[in-house]
Protein backbone atom coordinates (compact mmCIF):
# COMPACT_ATOMS: atom_id res chain seq x y z
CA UNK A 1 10.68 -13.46 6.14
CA UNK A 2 7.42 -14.12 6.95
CA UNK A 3 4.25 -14.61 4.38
CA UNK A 4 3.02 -11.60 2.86
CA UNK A 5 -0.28 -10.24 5.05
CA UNK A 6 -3.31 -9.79 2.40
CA UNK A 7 -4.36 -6.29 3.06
CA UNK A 8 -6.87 -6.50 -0.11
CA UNK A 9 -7.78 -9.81 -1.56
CA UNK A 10 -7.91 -9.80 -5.42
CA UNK A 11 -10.60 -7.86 -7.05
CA UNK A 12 -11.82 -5.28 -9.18
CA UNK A 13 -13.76 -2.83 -7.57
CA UNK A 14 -12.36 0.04 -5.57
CA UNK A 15 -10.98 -0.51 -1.66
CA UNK A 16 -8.86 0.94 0.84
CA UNK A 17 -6.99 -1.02 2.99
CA UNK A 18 -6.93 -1.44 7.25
CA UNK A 19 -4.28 0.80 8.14
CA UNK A 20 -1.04 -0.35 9.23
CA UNK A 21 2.03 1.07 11.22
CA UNK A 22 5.07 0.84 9.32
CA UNK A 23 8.01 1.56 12.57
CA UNK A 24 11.99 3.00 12.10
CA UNK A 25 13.39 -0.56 13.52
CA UNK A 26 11.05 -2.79 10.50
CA UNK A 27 10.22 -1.35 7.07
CA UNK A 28 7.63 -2.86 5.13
CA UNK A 29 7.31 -3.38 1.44
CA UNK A 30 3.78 -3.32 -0.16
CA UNK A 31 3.07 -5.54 -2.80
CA UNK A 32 0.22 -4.96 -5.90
CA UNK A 33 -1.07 -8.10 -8.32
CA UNK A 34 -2.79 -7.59 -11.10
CA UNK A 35 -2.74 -3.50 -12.02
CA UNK A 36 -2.24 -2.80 -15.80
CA UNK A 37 -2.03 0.38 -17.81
CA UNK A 38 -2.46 3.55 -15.88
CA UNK A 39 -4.34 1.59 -12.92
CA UNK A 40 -2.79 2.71 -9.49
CA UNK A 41 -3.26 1.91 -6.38
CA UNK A 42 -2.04 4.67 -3.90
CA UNK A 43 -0.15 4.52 -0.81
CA UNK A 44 -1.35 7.11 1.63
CA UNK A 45 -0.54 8.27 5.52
CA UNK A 46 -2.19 9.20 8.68
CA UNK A 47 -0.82 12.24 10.86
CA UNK A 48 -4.12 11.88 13.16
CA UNK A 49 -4.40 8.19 14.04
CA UNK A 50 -6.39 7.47 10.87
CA UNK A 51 -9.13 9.91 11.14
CA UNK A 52 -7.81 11.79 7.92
CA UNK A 53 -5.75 10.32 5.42
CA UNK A 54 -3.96 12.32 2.70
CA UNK A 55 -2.01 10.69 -0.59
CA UNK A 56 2.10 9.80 0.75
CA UNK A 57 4.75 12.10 -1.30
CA UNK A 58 8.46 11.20 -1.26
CA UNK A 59 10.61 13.98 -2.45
CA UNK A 60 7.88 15.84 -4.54
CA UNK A 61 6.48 12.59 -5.98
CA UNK A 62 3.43 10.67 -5.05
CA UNK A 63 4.18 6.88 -3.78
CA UNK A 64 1.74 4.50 -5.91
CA UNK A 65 1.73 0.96 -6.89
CA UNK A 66 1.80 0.50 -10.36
CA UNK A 67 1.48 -2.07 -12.90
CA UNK A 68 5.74 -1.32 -13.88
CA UNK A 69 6.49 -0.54 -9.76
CA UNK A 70 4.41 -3.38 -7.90
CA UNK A 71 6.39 -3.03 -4.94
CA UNK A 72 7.18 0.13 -2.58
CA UNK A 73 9.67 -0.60 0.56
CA UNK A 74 8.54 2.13 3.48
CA UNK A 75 10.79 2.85 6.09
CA UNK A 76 8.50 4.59 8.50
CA UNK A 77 8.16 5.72 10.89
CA UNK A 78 3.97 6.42 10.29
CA UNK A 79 0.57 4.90 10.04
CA UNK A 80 -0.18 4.17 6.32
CA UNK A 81 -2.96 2.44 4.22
CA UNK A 82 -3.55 1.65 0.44
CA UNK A 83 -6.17 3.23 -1.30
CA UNK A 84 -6.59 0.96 -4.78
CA UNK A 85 -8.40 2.18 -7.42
CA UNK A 86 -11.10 0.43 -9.87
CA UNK A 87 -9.09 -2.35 -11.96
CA UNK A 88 -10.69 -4.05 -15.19
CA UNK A 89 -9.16 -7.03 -13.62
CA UNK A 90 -8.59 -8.41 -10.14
CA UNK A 91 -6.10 -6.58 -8.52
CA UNK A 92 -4.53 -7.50 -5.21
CA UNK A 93 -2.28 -5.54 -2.22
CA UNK A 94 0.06 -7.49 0.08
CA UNK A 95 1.94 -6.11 3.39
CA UNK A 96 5.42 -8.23 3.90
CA UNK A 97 7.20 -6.83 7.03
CA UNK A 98 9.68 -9.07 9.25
CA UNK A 99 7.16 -9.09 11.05
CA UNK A 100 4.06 -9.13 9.26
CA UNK A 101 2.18 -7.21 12.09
């Protein structure tokens, strides 16, 4: 497998991601560094080509990266970003596909 894509380089401050497709045929699994306590960092998904973007819910729960669940596989098909909160220290977000596009 391929290196991890950096889809936000390590910091604390707010950011959302570029948006990604995520397709049926090659999952992806997002990766999070450096969240602790109740810091998330939320996985969300486009049904308009990434005009609007609304927070991704699997089975009633909402997906988010956490600082016990650092890593979320998605199977796709969709068009997704991350949208990390404010950290009190760096945090990063990582894309690993087979791919990696």
């Amino acid at each position: 497998m391929p290196k991890p894509r950096t889809l936000i380089s390590a910091k604390t401050g707010a950011e959302q991601s570029p948006k990604f497709a995520v397709y049926s045929n090659n999952p992806a699994t997002v990766i999070a560094t450096g969240l602790a306590g109740v810091e998330t960092s939320d996985i969300q998904l486009s049904n308009d080509g990434g005009t609007t973007w609304a927070d991704y819910y699997a089975e009633g729960s909402q997906i988010q990266l956490t600082a016990t669940n650092t890593a979320i596989r998605i199977n796709g098909p969709g068009l997704f970003r991350v949208d990390k909160g404010v950290t009190a220290g760096a945090s990063g977000v990582f894309l690993a596909t087979d791919r990696n596009t």
